[in-house]
N, C-alpha and C. Protein backbone atom coordinates (compact mmCIF):
# COMPACT_ATOMS: atom_id res chain seq x y z
N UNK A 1 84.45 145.78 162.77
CA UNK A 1 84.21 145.69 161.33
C UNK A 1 83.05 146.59 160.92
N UNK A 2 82.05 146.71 161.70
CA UNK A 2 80.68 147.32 161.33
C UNK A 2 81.18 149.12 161.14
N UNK A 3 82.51 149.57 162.35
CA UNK A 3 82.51 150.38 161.92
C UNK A 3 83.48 151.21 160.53
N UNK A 4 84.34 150.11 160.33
CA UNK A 4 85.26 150.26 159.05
C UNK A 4 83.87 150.23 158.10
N UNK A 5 82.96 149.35 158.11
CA UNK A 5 81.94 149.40 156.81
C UNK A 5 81.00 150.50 156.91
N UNK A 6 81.00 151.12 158.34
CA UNK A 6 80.15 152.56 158.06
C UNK A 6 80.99 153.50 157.43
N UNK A 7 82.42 153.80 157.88
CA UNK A 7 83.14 154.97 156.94
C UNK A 7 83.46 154.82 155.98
N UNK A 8 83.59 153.22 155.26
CA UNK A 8 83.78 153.30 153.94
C UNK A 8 82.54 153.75 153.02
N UNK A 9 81.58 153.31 153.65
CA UNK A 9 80.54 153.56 152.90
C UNK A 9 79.93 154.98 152.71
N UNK A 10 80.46 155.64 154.15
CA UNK A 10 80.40 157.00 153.95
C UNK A 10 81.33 158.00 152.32
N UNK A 11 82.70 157.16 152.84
CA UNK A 11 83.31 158.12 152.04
C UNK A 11 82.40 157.41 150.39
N UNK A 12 82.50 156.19 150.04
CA UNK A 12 81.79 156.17 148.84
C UNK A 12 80.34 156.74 148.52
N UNK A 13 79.82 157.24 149.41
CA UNK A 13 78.65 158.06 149.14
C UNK A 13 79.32 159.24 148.99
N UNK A 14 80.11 160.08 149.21
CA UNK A 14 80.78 161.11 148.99
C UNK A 14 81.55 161.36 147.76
N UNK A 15 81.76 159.99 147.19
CA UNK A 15 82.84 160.07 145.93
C UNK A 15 81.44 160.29 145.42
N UNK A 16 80.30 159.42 145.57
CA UNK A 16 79.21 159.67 144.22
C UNK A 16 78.72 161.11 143.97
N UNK A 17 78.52 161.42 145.50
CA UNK A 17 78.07 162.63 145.67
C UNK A 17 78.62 164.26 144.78
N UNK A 18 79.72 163.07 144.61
CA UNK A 18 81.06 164.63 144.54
C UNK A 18 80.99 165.07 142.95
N UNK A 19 79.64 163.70 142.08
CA UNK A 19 80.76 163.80 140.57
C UNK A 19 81.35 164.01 139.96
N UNK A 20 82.78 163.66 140.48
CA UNK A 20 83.61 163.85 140.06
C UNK A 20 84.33 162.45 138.75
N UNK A 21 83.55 161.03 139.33
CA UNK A 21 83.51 160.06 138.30
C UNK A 21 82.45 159.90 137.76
N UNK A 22 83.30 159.60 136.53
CA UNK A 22 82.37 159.27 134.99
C UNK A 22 82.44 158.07 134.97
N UNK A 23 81.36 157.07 134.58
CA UNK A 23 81.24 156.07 133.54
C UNK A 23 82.52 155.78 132.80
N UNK A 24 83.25 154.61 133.07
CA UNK A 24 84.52 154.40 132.28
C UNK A 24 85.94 154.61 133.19
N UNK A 25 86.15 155.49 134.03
CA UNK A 25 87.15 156.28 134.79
C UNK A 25 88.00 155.14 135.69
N UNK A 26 89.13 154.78 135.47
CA UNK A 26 89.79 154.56 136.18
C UNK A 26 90.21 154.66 137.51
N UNK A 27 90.08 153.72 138.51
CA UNK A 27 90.49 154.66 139.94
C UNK A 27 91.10 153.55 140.44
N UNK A 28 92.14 154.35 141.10
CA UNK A 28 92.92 153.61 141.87
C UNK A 28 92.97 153.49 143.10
N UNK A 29 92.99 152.13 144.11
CA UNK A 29 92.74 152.04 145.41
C UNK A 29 94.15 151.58 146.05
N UNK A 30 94.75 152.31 146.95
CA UNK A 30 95.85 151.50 147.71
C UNK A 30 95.10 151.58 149.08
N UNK A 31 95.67 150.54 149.97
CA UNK A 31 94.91 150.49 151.53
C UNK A 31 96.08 149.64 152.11
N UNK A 32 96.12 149.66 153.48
CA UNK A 32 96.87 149.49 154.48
C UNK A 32 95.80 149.06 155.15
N UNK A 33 95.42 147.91 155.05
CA UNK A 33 94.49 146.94 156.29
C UNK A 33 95.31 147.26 157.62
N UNK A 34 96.23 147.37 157.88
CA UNK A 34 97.06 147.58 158.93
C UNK A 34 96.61 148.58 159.60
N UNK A 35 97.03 149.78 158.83
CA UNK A 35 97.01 150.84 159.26
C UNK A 35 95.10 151.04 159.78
N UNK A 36 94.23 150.55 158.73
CA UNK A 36 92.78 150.69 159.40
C UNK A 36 92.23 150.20 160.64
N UNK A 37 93.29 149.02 160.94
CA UNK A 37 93.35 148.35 162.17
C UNK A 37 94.06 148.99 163.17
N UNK A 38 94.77 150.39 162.92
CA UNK A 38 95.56 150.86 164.04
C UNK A 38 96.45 150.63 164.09
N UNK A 39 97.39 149.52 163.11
CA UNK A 39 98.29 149.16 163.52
C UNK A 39 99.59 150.01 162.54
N UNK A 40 100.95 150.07 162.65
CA UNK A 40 101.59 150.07 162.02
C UNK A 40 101.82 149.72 160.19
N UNK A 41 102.26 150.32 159.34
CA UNK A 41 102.02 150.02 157.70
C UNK A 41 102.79 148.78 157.53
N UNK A 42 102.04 147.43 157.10
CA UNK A 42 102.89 146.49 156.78
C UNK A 42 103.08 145.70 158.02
N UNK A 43 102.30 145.61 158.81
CA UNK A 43 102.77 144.33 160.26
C UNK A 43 101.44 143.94 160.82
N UNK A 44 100.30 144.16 160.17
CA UNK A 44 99.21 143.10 160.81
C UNK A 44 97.68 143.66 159.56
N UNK A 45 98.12 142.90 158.31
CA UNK A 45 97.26 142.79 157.15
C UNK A 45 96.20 142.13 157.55
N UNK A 46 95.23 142.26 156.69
CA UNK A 46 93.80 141.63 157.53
C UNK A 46 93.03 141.30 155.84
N UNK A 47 92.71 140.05 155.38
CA UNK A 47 92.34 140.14 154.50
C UNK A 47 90.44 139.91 154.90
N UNK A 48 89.77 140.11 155.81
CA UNK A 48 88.99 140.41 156.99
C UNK A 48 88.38 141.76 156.58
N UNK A 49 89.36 142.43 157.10
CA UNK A 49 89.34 143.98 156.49
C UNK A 49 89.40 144.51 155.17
N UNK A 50 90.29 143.63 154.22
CA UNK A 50 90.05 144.33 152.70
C UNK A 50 88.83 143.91 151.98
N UNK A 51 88.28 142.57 153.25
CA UNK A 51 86.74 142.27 152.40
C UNK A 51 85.93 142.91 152.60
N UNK A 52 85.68 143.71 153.91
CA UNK A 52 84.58 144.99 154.09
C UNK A 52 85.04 145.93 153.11
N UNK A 53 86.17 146.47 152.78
CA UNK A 53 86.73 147.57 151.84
C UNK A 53 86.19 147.32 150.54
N UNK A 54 86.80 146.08 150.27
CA UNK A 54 86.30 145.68 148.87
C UNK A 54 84.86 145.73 148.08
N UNK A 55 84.07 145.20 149.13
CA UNK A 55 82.25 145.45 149.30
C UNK A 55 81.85 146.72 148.99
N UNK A 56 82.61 147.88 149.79
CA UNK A 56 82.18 149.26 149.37
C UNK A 56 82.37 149.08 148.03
N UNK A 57 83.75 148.74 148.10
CA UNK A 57 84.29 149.90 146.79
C UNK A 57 83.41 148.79 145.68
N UNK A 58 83.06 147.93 145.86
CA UNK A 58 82.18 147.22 144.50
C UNK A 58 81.12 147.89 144.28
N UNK A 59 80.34 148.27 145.40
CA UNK A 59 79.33 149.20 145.21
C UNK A 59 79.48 150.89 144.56
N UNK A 60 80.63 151.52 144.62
CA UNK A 60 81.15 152.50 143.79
C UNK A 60 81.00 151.86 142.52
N UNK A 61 81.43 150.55 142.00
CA UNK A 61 81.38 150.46 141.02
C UNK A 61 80.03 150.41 140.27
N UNK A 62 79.23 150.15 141.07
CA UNK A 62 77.65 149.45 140.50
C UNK A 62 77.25 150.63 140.35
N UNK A 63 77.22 151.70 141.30
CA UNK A 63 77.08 153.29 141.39
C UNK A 63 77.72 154.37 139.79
N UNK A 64 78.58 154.16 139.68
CA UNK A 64 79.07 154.76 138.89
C UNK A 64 80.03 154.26 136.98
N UNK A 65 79.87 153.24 137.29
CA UNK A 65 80.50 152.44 136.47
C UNK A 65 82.15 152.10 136.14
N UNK A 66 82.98 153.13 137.09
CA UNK A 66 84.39 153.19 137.16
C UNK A 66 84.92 151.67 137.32
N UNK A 67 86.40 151.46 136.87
CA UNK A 67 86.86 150.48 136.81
C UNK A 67 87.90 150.68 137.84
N UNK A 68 88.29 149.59 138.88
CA UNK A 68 88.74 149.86 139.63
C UNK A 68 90.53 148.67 139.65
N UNK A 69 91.80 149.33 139.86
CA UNK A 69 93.00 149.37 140.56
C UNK A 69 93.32 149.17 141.46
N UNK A 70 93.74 148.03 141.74
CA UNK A 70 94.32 147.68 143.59
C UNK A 70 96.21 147.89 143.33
N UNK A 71 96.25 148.97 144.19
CA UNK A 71 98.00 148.91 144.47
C UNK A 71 98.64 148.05 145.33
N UNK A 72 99.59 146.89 144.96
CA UNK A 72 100.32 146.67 145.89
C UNK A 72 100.96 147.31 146.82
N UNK A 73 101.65 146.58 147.67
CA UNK A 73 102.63 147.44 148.35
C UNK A 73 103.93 147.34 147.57
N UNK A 74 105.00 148.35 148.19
CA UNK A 74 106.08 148.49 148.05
C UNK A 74 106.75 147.13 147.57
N UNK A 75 106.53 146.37 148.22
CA UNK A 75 107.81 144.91 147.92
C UNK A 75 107.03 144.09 146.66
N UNK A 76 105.92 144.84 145.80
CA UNK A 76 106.06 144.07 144.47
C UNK A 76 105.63 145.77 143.33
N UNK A 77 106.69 146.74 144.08
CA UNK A 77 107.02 147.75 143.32
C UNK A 77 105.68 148.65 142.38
N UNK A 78 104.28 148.31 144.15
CA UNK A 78 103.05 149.32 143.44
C UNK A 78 102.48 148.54 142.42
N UNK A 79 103.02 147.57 142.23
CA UNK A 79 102.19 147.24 140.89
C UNK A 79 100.84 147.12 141.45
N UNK A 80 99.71 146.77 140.38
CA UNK A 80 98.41 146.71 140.39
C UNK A 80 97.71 145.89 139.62
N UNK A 81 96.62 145.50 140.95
CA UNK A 81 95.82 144.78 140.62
C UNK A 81 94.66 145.20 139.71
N UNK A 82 94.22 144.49 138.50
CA UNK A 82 93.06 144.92 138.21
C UNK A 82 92.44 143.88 137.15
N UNK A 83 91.43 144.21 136.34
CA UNK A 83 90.46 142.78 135.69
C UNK A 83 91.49 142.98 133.92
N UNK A 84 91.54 141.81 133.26
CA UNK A 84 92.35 141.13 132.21
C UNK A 84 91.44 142.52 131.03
N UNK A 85 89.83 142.36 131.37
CA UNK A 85 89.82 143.21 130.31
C UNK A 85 90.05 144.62 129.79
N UNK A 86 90.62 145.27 131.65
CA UNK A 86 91.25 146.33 131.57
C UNK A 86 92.46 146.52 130.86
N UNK A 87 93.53 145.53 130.99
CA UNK A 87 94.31 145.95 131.05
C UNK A 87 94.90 145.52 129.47
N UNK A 88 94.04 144.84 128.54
CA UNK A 88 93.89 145.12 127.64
C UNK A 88 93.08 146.06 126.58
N UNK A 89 92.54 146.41 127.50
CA UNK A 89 91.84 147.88 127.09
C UNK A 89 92.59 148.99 126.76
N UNK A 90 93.22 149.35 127.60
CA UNK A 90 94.18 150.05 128.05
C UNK A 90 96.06 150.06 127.72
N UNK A 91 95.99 148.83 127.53
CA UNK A 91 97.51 148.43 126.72
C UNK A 91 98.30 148.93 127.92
N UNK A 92 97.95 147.71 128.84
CA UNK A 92 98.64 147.91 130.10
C UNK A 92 99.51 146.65 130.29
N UNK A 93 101.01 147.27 130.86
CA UNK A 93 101.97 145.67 130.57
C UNK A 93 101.22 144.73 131.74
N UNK A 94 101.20 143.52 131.58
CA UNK A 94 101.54 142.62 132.77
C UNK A 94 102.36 142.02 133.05
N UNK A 95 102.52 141.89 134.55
CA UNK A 95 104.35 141.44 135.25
C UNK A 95 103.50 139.99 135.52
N UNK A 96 104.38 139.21 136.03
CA UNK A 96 104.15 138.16 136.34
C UNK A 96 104.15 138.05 138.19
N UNK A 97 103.04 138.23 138.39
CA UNK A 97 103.61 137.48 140.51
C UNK A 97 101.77 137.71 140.98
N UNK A 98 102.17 137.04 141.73
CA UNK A 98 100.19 136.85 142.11
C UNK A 98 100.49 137.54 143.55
N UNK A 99 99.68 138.52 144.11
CA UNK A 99 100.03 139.22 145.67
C UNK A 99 99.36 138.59 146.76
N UNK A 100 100.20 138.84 147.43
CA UNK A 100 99.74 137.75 148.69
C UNK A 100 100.10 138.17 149.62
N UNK A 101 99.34 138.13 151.22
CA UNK A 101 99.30 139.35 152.59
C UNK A 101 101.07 140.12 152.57
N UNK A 102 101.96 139.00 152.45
CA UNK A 102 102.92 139.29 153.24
C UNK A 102 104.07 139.94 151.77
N UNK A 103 103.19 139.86 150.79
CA UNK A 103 104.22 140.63 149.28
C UNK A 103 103.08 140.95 148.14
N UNK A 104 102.70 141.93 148.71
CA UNK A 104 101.10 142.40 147.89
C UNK A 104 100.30 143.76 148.76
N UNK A 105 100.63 142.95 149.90
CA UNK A 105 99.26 143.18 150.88
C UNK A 105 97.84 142.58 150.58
N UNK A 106 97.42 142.82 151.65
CA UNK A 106 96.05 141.97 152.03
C UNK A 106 95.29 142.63 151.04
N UNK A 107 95.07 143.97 150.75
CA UNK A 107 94.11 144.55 149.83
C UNK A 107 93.95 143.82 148.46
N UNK A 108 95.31 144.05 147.94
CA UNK A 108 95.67 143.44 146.33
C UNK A 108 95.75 141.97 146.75
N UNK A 109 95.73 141.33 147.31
CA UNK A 109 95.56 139.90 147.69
C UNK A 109 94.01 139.81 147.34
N UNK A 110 93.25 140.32 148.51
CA UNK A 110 91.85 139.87 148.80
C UNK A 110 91.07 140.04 146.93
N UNK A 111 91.85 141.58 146.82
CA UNK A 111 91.08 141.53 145.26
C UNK A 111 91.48 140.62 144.03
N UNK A 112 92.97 140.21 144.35
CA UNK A 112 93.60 138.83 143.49
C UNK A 112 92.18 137.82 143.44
N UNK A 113 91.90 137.89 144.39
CA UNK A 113 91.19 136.23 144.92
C UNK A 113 89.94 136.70 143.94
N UNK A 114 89.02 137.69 144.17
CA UNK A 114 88.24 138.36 144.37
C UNK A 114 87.31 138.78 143.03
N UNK A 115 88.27 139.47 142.21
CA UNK A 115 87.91 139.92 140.74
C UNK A 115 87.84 138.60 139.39
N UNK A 116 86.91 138.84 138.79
CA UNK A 116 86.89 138.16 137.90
C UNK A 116 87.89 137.17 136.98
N UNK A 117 88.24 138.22 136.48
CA UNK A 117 89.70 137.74 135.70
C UNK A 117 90.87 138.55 135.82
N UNK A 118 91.15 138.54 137.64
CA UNK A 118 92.79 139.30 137.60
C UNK A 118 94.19 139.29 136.96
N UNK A 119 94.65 140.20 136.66
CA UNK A 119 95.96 140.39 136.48
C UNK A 119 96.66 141.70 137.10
N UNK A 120 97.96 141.47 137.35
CA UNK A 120 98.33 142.65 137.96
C UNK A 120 99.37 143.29 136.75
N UNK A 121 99.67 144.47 136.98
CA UNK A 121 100.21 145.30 135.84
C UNK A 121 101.45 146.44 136.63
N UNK A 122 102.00 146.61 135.71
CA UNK A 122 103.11 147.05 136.36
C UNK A 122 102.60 148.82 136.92
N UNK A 123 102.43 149.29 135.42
CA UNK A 123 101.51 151.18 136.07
C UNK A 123 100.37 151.19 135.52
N UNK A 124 99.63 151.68 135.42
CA UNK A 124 99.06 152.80 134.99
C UNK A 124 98.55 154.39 135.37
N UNK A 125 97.61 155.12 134.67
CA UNK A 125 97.78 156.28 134.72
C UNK A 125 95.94 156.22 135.16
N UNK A 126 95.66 156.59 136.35
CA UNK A 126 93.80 156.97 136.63
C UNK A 126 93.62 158.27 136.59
N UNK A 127 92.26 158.66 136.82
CA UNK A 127 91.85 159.57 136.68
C UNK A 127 91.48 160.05 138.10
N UNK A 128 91.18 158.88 138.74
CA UNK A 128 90.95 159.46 140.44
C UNK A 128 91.29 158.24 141.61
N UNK A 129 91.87 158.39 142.79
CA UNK A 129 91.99 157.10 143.52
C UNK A 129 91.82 157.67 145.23
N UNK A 130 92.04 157.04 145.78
CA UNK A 130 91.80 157.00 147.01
C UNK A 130 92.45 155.99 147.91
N UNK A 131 93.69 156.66 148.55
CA UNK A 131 94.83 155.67 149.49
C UNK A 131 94.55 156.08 150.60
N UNK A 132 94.33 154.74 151.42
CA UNK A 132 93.97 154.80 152.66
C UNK A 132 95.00 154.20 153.41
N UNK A 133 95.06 154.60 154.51
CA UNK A 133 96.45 154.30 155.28
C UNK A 133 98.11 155.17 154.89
N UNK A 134 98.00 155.66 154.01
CA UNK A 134 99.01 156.33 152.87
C UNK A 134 99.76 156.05 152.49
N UNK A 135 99.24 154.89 151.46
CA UNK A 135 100.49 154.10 150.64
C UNK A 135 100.51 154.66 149.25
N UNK A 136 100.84 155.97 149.24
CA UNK A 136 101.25 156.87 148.24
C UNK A 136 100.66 156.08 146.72
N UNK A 137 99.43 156.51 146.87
CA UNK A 137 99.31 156.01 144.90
C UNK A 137 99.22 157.22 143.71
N UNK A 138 100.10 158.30 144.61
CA UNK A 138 99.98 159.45 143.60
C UNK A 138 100.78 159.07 142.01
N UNK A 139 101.82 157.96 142.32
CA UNK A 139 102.47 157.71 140.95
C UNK A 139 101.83 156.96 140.03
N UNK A 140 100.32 156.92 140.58
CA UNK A 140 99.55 156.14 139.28
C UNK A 140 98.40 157.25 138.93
N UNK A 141 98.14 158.08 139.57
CA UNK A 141 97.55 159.33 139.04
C UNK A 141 97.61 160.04 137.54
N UNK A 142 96.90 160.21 136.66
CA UNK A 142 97.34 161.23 136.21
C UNK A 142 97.68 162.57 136.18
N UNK A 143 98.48 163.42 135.31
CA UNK A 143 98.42 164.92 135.87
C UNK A 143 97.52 165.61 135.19
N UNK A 144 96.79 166.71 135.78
CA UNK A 144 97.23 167.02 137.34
C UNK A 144 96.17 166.89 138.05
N UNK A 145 96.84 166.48 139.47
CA UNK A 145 96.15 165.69 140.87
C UNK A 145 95.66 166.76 141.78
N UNK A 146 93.66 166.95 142.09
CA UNK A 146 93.27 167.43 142.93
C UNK A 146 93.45 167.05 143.95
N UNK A 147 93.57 167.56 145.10
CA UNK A 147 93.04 166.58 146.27
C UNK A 147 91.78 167.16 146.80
N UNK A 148 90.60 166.12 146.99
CA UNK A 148 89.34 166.24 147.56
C UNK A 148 89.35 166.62 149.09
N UNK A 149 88.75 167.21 149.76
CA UNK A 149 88.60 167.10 150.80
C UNK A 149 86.95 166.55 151.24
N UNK A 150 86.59 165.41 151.81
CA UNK A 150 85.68 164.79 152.05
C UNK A 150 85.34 164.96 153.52
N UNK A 151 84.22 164.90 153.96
CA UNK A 151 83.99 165.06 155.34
C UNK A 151 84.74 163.71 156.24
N UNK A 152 84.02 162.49 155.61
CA UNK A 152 84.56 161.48 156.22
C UNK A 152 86.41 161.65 155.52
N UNK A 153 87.25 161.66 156.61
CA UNK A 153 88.55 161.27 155.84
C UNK A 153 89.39 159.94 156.52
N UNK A 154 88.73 159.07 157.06
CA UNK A 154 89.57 158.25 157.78
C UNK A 154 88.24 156.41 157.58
N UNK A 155 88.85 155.82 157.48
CA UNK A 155 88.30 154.27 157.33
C UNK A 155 89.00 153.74 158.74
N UNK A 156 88.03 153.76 159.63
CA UNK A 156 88.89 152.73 160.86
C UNK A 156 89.96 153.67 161.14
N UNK A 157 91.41 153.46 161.52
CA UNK A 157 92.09 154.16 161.96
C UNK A 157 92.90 155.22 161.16
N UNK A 158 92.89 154.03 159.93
CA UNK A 158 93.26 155.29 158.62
C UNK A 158 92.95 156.52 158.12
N UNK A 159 94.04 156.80 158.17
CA UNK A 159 93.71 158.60 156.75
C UNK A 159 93.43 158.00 155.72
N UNK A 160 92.37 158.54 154.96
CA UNK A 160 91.96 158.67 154.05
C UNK A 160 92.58 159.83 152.76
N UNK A 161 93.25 159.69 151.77
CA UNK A 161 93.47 160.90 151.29
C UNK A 161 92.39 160.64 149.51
N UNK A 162 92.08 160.94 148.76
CA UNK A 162 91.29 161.25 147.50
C UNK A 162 91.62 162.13 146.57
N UNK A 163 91.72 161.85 145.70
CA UNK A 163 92.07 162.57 144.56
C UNK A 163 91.18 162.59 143.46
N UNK A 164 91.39 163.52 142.71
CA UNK A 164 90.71 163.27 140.90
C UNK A 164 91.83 164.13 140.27
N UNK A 165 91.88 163.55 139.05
CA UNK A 165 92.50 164.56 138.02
C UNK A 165 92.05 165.16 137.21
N UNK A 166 92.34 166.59 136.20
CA UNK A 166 91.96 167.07 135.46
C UNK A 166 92.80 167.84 134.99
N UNK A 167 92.61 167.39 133.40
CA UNK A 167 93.61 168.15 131.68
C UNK A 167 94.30 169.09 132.47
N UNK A 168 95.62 169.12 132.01
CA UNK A 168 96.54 170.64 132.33
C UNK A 168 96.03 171.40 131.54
N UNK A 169 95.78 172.77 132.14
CA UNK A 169 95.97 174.45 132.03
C UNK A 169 97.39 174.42 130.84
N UNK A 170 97.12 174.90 129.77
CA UNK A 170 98.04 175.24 128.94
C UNK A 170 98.21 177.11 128.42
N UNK A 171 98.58 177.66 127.59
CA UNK A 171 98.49 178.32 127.25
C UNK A 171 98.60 179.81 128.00
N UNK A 172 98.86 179.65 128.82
CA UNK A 172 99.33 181.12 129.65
C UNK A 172 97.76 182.24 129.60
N UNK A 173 98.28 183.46 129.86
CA UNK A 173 97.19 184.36 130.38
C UNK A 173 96.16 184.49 128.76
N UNK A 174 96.30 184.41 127.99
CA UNK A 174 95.75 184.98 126.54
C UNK A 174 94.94 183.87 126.56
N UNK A 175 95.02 182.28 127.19
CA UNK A 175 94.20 181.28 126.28
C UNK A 175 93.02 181.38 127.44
N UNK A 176 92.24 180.87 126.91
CA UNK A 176 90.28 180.38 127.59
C UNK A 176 90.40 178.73 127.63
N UNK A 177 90.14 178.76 128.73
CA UNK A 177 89.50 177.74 129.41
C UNK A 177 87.89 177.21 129.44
């Protein structure tokens, strides 16, 4: 555990480092406790492990002020976890199902339990996220999606991948940027 909480904490010194988040910014987290454990995606969740994860990433928040997105897994279709006043902020639908290790995953579980006033929501659109284990949260990204390259890229056994977004390039060769 001590060392999943040194690389997380690495890479969140790296997101601060990077400013690339603003005050306000949306980010989205998917994780594979599994996969940080070495194991296979989806066959040995650790809600153990999404509580060291979770700890960092609260401290990103205290750091920077971003509001933070937990992705389910696949079998409740990505939806996401996040706090009631987001997602009325935001005019974000909510589905009805509470996530739990074995139809959620442990991540969006631990943060179910975890956050203030959860609700989970079917999409939305961030500005930057960070999937660990690679449970693809590029479909909650907005366009268009950098990818960071960070020194630390791995939590425990996981890849680490990071993103931010930024406004499309319009206007062809004549316009200024």
């Amino acid at each position: 555990m001590k060392k999943i909480q040194q690389d997380a904490e690495m890479i969140i010194n790296e997101w601060v480092e990077s400013s690339h988040l603003q005050n306000g910014d949306l980010f989205v987290v998917g994780c594979s406790t599994s996969e940080v454990a070495g194991e296979h995606i989806g066959t040995s969740g650790s809600e153990e492990i999404a509580a060291v994860i979770f700890e960092e990433l609260n401290k990103l928040v205290q750091r920077t002020g971003i509001h933070l997105a937990f992705q389910c897994c696949e079998h409740l279709n990505r939806a996401l976890v996040t706090e009631k006043e987001i997602m009325q902020a935001y005019n974000l639908e909510e589905v009805s199902v509470v996530p739990v290790p074995s139809a959620g995953g442990s991540m969006a579980s631990f943060a179910y339990k975890h956050l203030k006033n959860p609700v989970v929501v079917e999409k939305i659109q961030v500005q930057a996220g960070m999937d660990i284990g690679e449970t693809m949260i590029g479909m909650h990204l907005k366009h268009v999606a950098v990818p960071l390259r960070f020194k630390q890229c791995s939590i425990g056994s996981a890849r680490v991948t990071a993103a931010r977004t930024r406004p499309k390039l319009i206007g062809g060769h004549r316009a200024n940027y």
